[in-house]
C-alpha atoms as a PDB file:
ATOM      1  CA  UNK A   1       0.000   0.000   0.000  1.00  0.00           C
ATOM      2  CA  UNK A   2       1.601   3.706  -1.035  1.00  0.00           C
ATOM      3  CA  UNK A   3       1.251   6.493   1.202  1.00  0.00           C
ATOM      4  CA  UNK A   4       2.170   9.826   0.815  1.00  0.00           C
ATOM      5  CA  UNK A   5       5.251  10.823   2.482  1.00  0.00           C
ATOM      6  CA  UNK A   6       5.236  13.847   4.414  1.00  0.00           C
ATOM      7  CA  UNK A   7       8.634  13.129   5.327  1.00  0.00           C
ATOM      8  CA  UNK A   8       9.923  13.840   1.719  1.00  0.00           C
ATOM      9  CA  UNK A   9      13.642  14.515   1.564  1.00  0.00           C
ATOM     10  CA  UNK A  10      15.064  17.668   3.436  1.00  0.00           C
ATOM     11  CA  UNK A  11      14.969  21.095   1.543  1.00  0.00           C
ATOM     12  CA  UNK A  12      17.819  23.632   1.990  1.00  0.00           C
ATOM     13  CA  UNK A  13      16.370  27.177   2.079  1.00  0.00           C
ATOM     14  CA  UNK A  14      18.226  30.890   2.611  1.00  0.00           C
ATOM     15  CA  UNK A  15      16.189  33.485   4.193  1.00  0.00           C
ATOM     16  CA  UNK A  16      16.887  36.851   4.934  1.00  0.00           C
ATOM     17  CA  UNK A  17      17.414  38.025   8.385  1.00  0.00           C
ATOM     18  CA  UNK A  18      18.705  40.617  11.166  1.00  0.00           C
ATOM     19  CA  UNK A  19      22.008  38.405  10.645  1.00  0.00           C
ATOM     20  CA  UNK A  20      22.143  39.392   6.833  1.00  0.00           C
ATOM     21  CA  UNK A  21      20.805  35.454   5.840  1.00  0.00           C
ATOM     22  CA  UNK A  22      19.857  32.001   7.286  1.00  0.00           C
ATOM     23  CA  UNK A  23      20.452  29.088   6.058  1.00  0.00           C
ATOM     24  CA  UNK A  24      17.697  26.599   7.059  1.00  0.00           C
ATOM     25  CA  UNK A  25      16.533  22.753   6.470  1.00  0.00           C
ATOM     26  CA  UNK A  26      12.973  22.171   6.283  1.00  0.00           C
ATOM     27  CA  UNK A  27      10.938  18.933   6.291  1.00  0.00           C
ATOM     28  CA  UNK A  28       7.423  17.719   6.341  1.00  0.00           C
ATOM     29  CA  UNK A  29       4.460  19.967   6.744  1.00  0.00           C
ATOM     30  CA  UNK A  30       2.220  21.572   9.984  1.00  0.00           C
ATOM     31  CA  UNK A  31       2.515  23.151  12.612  1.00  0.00           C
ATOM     32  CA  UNK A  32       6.073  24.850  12.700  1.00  0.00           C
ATOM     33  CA  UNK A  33       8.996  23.389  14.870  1.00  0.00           C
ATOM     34  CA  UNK A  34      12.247  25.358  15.149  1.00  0.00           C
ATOM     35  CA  UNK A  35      15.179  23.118  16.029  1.00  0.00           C
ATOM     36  CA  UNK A  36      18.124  25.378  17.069  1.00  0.00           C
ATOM     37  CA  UNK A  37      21.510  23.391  17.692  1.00  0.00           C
ATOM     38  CA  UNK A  38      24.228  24.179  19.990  1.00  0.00           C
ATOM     39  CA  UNK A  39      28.424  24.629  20.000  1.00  0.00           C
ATOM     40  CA  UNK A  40      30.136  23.559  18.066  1.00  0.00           C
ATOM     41  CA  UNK A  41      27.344  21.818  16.063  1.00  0.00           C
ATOM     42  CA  UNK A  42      25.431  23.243  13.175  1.00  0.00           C
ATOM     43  CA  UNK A  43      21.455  21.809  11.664  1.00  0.00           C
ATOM     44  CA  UNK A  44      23.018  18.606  11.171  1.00  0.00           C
ATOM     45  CA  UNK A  45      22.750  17.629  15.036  1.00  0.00           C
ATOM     46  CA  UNK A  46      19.003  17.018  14.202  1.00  0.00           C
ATOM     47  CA  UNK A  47      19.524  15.280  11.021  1.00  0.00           C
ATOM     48  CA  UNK A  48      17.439  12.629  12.867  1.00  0.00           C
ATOM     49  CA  UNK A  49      14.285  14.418  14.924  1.00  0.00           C
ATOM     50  CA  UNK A  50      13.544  15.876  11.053  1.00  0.00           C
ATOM     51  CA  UNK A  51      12.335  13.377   9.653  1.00  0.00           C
ATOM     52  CA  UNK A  52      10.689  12.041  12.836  1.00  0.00           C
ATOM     53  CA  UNK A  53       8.857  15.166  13.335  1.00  0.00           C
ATOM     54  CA  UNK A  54       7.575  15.334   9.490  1.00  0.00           C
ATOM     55  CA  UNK A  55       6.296  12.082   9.853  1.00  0.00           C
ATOM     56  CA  UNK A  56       4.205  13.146  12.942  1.00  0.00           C
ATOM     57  CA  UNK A  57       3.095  15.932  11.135  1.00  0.00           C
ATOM     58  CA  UNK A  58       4.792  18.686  11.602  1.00  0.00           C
ATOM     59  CA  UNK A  59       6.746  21.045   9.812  1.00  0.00           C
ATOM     60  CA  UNK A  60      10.124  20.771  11.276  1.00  0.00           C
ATOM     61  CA  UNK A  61      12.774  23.389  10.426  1.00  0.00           C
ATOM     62  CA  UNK A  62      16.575  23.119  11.548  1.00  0.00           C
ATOM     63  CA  UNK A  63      18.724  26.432  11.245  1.00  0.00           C
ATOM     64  CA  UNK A  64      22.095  27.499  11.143  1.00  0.00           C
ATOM     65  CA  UNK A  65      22.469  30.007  13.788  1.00  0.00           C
ATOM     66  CA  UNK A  66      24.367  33.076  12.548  1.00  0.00           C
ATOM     67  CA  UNK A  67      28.437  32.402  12.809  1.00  0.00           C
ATOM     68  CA  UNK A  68      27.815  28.495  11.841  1.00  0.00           C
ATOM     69  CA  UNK A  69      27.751  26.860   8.434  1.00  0.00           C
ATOM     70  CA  UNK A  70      25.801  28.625   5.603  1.00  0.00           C
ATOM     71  CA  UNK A  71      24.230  31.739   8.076  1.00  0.00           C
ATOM     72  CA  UNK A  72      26.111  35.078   7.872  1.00  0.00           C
ATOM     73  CA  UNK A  73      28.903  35.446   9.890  1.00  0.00           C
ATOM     74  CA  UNK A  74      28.849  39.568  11.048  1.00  0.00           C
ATOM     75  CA  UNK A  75      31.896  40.707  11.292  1.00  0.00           C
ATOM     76  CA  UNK A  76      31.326  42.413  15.078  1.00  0.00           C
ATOM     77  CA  UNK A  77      31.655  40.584  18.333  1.00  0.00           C
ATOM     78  CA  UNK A  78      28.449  42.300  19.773  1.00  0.00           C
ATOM     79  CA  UNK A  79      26.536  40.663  17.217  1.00  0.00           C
ATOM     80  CA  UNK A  80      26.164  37.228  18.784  1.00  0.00           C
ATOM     81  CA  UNK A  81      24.559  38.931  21.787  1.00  0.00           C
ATOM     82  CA  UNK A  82      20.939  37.228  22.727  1.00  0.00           C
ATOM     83  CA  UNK A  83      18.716  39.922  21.434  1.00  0.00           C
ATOM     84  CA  UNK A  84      20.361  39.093  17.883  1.00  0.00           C
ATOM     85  CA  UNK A  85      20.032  35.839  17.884  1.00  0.00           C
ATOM     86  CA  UNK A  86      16.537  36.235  19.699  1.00  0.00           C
ATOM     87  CA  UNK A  87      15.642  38.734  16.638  1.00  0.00           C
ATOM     88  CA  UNK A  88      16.860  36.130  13.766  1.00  0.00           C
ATOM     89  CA  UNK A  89      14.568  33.434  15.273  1.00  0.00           C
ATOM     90  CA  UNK A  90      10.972  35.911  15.074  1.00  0.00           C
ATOM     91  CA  UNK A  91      12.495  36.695  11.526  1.00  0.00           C
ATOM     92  CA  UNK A  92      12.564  33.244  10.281  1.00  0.00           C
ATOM     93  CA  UNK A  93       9.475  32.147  11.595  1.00  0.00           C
ATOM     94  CA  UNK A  94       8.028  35.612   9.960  1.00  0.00           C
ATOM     95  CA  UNK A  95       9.768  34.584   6.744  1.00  0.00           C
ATOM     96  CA  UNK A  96       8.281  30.968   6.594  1.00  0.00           C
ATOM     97  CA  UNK A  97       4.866  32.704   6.124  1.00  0.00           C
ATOM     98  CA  UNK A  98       4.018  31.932   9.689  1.00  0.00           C
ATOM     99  CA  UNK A  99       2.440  33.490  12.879  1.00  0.00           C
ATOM    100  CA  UNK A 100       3.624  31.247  15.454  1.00  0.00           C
ATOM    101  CA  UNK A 101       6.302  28.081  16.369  1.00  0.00           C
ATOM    102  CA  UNK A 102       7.181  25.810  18.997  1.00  0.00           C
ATOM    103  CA  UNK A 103      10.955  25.996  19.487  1.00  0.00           C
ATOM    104  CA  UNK A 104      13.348  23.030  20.551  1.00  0.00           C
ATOM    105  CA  UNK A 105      16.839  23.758  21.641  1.00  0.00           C
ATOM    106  CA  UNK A 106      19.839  21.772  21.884  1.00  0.00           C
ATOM    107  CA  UNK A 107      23.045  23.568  24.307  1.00  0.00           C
ATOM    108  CA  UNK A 108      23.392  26.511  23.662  1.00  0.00           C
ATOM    109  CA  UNK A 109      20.508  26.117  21.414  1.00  0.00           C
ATOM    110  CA  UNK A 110      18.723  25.978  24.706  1.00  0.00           C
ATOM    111  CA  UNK A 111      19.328  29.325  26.056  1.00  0.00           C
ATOM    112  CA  UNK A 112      18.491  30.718  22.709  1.00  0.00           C
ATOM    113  CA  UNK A 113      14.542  29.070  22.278  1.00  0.00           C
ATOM    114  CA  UNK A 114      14.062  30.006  26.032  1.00  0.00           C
ATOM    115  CA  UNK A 115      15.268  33.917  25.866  1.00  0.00           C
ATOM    116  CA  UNK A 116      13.200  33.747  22.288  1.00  0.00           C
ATOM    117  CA  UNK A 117      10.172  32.319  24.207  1.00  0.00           C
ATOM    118  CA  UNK A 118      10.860  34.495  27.300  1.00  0.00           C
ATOM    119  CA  UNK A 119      11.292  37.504  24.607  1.00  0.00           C
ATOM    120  CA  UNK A 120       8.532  36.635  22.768  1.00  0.00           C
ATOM    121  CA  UNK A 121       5.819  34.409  23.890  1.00  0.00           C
ATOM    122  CA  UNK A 122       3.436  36.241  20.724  1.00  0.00           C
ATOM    123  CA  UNK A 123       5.347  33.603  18.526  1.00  0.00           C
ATOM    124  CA  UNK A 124       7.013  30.748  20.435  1.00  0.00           C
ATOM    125  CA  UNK A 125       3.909  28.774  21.953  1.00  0.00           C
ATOM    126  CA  UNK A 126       6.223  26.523  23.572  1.00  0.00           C
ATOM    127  CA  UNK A 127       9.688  25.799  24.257  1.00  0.00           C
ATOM    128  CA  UNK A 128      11.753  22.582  24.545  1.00  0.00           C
ATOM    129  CA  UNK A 129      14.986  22.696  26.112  1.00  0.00           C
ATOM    130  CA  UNK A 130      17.911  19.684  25.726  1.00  0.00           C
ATOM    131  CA  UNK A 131      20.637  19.488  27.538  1.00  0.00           C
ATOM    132  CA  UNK A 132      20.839  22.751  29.239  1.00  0.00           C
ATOM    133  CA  UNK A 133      18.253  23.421  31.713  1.00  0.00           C
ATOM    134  CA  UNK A 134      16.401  27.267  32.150  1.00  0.00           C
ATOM    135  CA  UNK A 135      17.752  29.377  34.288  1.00  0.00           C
ATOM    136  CA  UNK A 136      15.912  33.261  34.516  1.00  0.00           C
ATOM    137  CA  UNK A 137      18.331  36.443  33.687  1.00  0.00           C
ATOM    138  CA  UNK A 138      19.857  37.760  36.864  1.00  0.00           C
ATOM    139  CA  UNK A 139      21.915  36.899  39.336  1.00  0.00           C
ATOM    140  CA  UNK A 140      26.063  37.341  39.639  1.00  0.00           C
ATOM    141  CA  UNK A 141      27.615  38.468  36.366  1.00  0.00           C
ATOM    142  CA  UNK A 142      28.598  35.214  34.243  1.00  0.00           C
ATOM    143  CA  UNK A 143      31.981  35.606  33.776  1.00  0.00           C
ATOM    144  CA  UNK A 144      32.514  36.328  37.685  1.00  0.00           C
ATOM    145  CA  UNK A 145      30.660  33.284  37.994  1.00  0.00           C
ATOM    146  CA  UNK A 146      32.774  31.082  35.702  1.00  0.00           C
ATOM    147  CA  UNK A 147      36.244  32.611  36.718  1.00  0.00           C
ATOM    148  CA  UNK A 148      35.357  31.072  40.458  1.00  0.00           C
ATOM    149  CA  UNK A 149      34.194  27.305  39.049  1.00  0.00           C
ATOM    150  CA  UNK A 150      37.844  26.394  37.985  1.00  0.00           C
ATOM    151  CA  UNK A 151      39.717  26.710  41.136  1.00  0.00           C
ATOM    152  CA  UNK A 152      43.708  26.406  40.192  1.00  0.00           C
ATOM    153  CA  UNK A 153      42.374  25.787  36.589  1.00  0.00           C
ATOM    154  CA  UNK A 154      40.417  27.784  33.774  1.00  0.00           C
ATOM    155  CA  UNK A 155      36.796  26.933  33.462  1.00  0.00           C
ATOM    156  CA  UNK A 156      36.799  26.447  29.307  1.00  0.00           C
ATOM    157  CA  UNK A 157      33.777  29.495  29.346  1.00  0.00           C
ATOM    158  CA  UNK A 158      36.346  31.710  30.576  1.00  0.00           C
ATOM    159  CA  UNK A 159      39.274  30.231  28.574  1.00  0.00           C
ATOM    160  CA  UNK A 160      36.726  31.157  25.358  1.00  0.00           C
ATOM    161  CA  UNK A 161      36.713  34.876  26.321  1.00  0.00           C
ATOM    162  CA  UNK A 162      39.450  35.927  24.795  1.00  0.00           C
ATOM    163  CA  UNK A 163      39.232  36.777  20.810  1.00  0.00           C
ATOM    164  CA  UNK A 164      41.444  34.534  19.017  1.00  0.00           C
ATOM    165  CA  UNK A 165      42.601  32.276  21.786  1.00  0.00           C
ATOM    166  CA  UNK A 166      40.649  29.038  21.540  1.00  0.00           C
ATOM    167  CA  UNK A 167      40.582  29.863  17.603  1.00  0.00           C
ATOM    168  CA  UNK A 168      44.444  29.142  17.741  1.00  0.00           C
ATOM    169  CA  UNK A 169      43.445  26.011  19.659  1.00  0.00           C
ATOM    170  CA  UNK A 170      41.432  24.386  17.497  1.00  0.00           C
ATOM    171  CA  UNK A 171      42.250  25.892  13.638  1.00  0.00           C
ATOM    172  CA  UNK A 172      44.703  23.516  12.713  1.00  0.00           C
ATOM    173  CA  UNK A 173      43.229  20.690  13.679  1.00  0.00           C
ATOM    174  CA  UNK A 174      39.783  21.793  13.146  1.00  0.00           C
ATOM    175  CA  UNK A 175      38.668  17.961  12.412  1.00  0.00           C
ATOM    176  CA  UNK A 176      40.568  16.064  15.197  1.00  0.00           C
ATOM    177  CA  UNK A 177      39.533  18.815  18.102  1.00  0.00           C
ATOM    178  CA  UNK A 178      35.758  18.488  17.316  1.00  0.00           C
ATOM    179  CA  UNK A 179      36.581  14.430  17.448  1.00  0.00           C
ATOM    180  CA  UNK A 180      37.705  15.443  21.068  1.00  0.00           C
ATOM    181  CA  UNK A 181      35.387  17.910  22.258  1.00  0.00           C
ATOM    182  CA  UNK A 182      32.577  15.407  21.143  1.00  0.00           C
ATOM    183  CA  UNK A 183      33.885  12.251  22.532  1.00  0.00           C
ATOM    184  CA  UNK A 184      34.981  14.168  25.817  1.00  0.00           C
ATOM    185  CA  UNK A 185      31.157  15.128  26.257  1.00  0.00           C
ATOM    186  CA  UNK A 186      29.294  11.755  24.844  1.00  0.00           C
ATOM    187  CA  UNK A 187      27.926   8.803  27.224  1.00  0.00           C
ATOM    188  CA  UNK A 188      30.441   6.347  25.616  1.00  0.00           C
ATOM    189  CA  UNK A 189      33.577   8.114  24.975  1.00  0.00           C
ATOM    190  CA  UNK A 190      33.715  10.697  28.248  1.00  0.00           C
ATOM    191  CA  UNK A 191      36.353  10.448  30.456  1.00  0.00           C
ATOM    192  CA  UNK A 192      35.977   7.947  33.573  1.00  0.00           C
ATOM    193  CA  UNK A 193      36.073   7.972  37.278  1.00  0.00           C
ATOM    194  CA  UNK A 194      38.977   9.962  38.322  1.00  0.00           C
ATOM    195  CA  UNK A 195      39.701  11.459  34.515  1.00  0.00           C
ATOM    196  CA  UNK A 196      40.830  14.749  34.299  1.00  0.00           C
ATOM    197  CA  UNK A 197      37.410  16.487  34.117  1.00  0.00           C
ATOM    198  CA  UNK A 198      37.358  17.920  29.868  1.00  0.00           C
ATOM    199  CA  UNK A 199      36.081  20.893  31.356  1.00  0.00           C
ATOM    200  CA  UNK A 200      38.779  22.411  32.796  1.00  0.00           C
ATOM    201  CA  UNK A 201      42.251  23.581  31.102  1.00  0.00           C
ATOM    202  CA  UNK A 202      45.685  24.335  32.759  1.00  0.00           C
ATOM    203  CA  UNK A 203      45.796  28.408  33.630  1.00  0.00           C
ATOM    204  CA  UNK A 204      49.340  27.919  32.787  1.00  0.00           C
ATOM    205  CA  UNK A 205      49.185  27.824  28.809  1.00  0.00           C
ATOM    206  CA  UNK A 206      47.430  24.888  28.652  1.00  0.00           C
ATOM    207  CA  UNK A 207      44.639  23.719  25.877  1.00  0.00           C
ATOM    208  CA  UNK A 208      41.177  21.786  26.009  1.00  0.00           C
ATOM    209  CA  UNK A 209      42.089  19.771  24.155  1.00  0.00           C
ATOM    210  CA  UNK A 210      45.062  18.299  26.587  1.00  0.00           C
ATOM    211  CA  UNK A 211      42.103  16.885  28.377  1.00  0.00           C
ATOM    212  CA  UNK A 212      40.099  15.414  25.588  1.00  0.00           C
ATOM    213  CA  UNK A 213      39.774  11.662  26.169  1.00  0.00           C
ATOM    214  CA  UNK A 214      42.402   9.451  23.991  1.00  0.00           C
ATOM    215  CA  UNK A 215      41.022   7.866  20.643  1.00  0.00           C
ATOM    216  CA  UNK A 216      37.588   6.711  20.558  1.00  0.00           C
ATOM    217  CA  UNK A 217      34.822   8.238  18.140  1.00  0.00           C
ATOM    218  CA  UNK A 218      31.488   8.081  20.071  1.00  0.00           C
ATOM    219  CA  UNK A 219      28.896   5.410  18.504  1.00  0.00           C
ATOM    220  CA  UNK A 220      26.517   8.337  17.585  1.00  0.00           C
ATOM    221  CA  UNK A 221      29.429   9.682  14.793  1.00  0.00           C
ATOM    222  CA  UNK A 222      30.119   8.200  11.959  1.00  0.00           C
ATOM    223  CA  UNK A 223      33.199   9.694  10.404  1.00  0.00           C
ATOM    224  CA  UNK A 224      30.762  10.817   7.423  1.00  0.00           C
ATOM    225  CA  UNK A 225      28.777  12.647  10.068  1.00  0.00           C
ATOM    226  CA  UNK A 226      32.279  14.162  11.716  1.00  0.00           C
ATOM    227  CA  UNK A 227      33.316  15.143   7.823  1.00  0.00           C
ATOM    228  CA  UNK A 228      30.149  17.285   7.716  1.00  0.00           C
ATOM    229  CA  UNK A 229      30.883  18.904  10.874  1.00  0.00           C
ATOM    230  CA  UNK A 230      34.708  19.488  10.469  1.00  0.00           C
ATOM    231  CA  UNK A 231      33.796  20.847   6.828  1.00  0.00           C
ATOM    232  CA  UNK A 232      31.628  23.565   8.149  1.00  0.00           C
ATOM    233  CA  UNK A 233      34.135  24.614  10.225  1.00  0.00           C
ATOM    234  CA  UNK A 234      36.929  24.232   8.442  1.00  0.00           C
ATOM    235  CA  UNK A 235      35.340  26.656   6.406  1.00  0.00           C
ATOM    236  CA  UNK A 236      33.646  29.199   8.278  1.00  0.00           C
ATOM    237  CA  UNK A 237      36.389  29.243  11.616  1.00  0.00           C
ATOM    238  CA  UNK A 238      35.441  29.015  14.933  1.00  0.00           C
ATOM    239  CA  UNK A 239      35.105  33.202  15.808  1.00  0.00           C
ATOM    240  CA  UNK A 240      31.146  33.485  15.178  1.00  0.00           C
ATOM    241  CA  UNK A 241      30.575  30.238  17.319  1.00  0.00           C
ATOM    242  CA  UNK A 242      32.989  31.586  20.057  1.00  0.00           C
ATOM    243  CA  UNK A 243      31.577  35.063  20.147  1.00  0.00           C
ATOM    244  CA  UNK A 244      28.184  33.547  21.650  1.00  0.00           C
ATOM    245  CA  UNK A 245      30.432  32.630  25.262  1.00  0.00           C
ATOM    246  CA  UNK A 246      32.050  36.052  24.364  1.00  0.00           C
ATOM    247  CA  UNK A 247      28.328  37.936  24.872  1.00  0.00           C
ATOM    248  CA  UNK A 248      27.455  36.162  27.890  1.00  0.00           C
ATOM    249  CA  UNK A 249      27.870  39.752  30.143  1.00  0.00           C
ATOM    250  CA  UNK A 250      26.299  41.469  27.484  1.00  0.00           C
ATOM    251  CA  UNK A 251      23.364  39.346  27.671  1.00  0.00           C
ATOM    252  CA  UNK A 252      23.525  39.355  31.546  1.00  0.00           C
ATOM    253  CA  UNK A 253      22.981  43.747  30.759  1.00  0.00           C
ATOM    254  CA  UNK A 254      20.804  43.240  27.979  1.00  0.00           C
ATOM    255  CA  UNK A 255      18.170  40.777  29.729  1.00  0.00           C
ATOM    256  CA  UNK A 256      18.181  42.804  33.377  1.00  0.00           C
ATOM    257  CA  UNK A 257      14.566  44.023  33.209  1.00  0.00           C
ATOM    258  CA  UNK A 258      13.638  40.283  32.917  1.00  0.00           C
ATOM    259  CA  UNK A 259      15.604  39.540  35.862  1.00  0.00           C
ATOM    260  CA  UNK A 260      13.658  36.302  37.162  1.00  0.00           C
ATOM    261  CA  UNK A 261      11.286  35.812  34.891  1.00  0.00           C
ATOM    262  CA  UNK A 262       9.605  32.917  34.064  1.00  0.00           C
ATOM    263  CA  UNK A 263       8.459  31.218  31.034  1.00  0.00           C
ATOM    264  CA  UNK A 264       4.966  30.763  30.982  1.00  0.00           C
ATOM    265  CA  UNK A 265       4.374  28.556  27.971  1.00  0.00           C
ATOM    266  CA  UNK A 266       4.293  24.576  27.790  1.00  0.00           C
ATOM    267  CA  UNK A 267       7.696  23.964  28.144  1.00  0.00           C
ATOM    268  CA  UNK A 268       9.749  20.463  28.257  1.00  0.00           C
ATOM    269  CA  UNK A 269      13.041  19.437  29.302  1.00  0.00           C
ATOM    270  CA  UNK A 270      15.114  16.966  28.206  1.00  0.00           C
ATOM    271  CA  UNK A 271      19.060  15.956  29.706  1.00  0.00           C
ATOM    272  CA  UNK A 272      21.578  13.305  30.055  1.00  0.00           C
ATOM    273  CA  UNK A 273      22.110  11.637  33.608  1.00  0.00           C
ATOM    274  CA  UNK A 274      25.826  11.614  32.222  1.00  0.00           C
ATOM    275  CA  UNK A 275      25.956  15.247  30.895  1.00  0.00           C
ATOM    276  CA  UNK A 276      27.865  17.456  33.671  1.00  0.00           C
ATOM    277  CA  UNK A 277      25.525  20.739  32.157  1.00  0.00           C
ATOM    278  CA  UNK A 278      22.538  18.789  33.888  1.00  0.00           C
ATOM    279  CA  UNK A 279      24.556  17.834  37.160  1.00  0.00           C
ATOM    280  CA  UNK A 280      26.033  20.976  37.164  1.00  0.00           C
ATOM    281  CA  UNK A 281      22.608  22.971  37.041  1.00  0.00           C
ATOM    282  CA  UNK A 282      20.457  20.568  39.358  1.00  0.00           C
ATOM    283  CA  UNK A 283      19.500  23.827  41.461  1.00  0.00           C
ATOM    284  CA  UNK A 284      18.002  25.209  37.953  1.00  0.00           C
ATOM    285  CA  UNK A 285      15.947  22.308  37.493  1.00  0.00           C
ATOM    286  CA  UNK A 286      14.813  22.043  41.217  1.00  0.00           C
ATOM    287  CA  UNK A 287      13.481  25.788  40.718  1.00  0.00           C
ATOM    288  CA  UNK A 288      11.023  24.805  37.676  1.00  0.00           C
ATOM    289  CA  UNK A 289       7.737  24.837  39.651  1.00  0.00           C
ATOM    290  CA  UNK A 290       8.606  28.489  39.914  1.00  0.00           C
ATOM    291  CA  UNK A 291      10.071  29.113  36.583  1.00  0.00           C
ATOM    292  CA  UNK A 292       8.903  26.786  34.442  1.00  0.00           C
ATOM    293  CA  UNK A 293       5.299  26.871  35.513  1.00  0.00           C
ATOM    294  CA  UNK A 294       4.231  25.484  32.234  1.00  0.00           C
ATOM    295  CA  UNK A 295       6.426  22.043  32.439  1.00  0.00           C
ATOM    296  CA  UNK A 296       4.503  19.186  31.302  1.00  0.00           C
ATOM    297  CA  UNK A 297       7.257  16.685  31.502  1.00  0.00           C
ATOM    298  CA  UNK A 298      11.072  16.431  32.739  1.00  0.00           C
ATOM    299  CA  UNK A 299      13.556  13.623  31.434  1.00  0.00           C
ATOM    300  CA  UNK A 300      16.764  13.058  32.644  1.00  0.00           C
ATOM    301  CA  UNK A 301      17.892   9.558  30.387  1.00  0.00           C
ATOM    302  CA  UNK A 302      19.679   7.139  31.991  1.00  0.00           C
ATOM    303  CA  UNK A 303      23.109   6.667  30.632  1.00  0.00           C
ATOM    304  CA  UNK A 304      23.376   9.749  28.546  1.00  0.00           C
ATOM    305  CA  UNK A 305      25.737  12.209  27.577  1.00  0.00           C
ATOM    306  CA  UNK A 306      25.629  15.886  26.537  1.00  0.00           C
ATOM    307  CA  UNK A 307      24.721  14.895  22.775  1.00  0.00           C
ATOM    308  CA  UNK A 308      21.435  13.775  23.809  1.00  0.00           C
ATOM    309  CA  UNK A 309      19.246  14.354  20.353  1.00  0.00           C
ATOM    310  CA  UNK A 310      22.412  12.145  18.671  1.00  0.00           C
ATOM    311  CA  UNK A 311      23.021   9.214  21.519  1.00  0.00           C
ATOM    312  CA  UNK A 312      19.202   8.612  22.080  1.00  0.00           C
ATOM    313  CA  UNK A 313      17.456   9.759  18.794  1.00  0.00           C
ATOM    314  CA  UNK A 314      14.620   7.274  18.621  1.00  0.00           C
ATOM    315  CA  UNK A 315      14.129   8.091  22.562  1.00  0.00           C
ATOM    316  CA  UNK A 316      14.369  11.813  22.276  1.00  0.00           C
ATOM    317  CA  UNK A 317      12.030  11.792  19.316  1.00  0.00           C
ATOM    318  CA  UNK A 318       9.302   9.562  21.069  1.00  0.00           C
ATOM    319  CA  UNK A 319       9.730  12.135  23.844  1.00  0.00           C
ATOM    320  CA  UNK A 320       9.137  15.407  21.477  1.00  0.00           C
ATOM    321  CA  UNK A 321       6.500  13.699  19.701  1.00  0.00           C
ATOM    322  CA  UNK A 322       4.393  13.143  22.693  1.00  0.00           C
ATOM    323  CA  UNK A 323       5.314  16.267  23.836  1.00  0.00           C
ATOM    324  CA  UNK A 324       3.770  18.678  20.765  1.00  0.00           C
ATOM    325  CA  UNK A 325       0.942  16.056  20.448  1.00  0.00           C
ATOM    326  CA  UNK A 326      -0.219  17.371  23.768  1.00  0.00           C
ATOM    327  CA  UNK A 327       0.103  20.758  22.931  1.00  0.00           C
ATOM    328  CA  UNK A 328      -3.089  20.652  20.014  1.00  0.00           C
ATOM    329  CA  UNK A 329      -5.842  22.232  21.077  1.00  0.00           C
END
């Protein structure tokens, strides 16, 4: 028997944007779904909830943030600050020809859909976040906060603060450090008891990637996928992907009025029992009652690392499927 397949192949789109253009991967049709990915990833980290969520019906759409892959790149550091990227994300959905989304985001990703759906809750009528739970604007200023989690070493958000540093890092190797950072940070790769936590780097000089684990290429990454990655990179540089750690005081400005603030919407979470930016952020999740009010669901999977969309695909889709089924009037 032949049915129609709303989960035709992916298209590639360019839209224009705040950030000059987006590049974009669309599949299936309904209600929109914005998948935004995290560092150092691109719209290939949800090569697999795509087609999952076209065959639900729903028209999912994976971007490029701006700095990554086939997006602009601006040229100023200020640019990656959260209004911008906010700003790109009511533009797209605007340029799609729609009213309204539901947005999913994956790391950093995750901070962007919320401060879009805490920004503007007149589009985003619901927010998932993977990997890196909500916490409101407010509080210390970030990198204050980060300079005091490394004791005698360098917390890596702090050794990304500095323009060109991390780039000389990871530039000539651009395919073997990704290798690292993603095995360093996946369920079956990461380093074990008593490792040399990946986070960290020697104040004294040192790199990341001295702490990377040794060989191994997590079971999630084929070396075609790592080829895409690396080749994105290779050709675009790290600096647009950095400068989002490089905003994070801007942001801390920027967002002070919302100091607090909850998200209202149906919201869902989503992290890895493995993944230190769950452990490390277990007071953020305690808090959700107060500011997630609209939680319908919390998963931490058993076993998991940071990459959680890639390790547990068929999981995390069953998840998001459930999740925006609910969410139909």
């Amino acid at each position: 028997m032949h049915h129609p397949a709303p989960s035709a192949d992916p298209r590639h789109r360019t839209i224009e944007a705040p950030a000059g253009r987006l590049h974009l991967v669309e599949q299936g049709t309904g209600p929109l779904v914005l998948l935004v990915h995290g560092f150092p990833e691109s719209w290939y980290s949800w090569r697999r909830q795509l087609p999952a969520l076209a065959a639900a019906g729903y028209r999912a759409v994976a971007l490029d943030v701006r700095g990554y892959g086939r997006s602009s790149k601006p040229a100023a550091g200020d640019a990656y600050r959260m209004l911008d990227l906010v700003a790109d994300n009511v533009a797209l959905v605007r340029a799609l020809g729609e009213e309204r989304a539901v947005i999913v985001g994956h790391d950093w990703g995750a901070n962007i859909a919320a401060g879009s759906a805490l920004l503007h809750p007149e589009v985003f009528r619901a927010v998932a976040l993977l990997s890196v739970p909500y916490a409101p604007p407010g509080g210390p200023r970030p990198t204050d906060v980060f300079a005091g989690m490394g004791g005698d070493q360098e917390f890596y958000v702090s050794y990304f603060q500095e323009p060109g540093r991390a780039e000389a890092e990871i530039e000539p190797d651009v395919r073997g450090w990704l290798a690292g950072f993603y095995a360093a940070l996946s369920a079956d790769t990461m380093p074990g008891e008593g490792a040399p936590d990946p986070h960290f780097v020697a104040r004294a000089g040192g790199r990341l990637r001295d702490r990377f684990p040794a060989g191994g290429r997590p079971a999630w990454l084929t070396e075609d996928d790592l080829d895409v990655y690396a080749g994105e990179f290779e050709r675009t540089g790290l600096t647009g992907a950095l400068n989002r750690y490089r905003n994070m005081d801007r942001d801390w400005a920027d967002l002070a009025d919302h100091a607090g603030a909850p998200i209202e919407q149906p919201s869902l979470f989503l992290g890895g029992a493995l993944d230190a930016s769950t452990t490390w952020m277990a007071d953020a999740i305690a808090a959700y009652p107060t500011t997630l009010p609209g939680l319908v669901s919390s998963h931490i999977l058993d076993g998991c690392g940071h990459w959680i969309q890639q390790e547990r695909p068929e999981e995390v889709n069953h998840i998001l499927t459930t999740w925006l089924a609910s969410l139909r009037d």
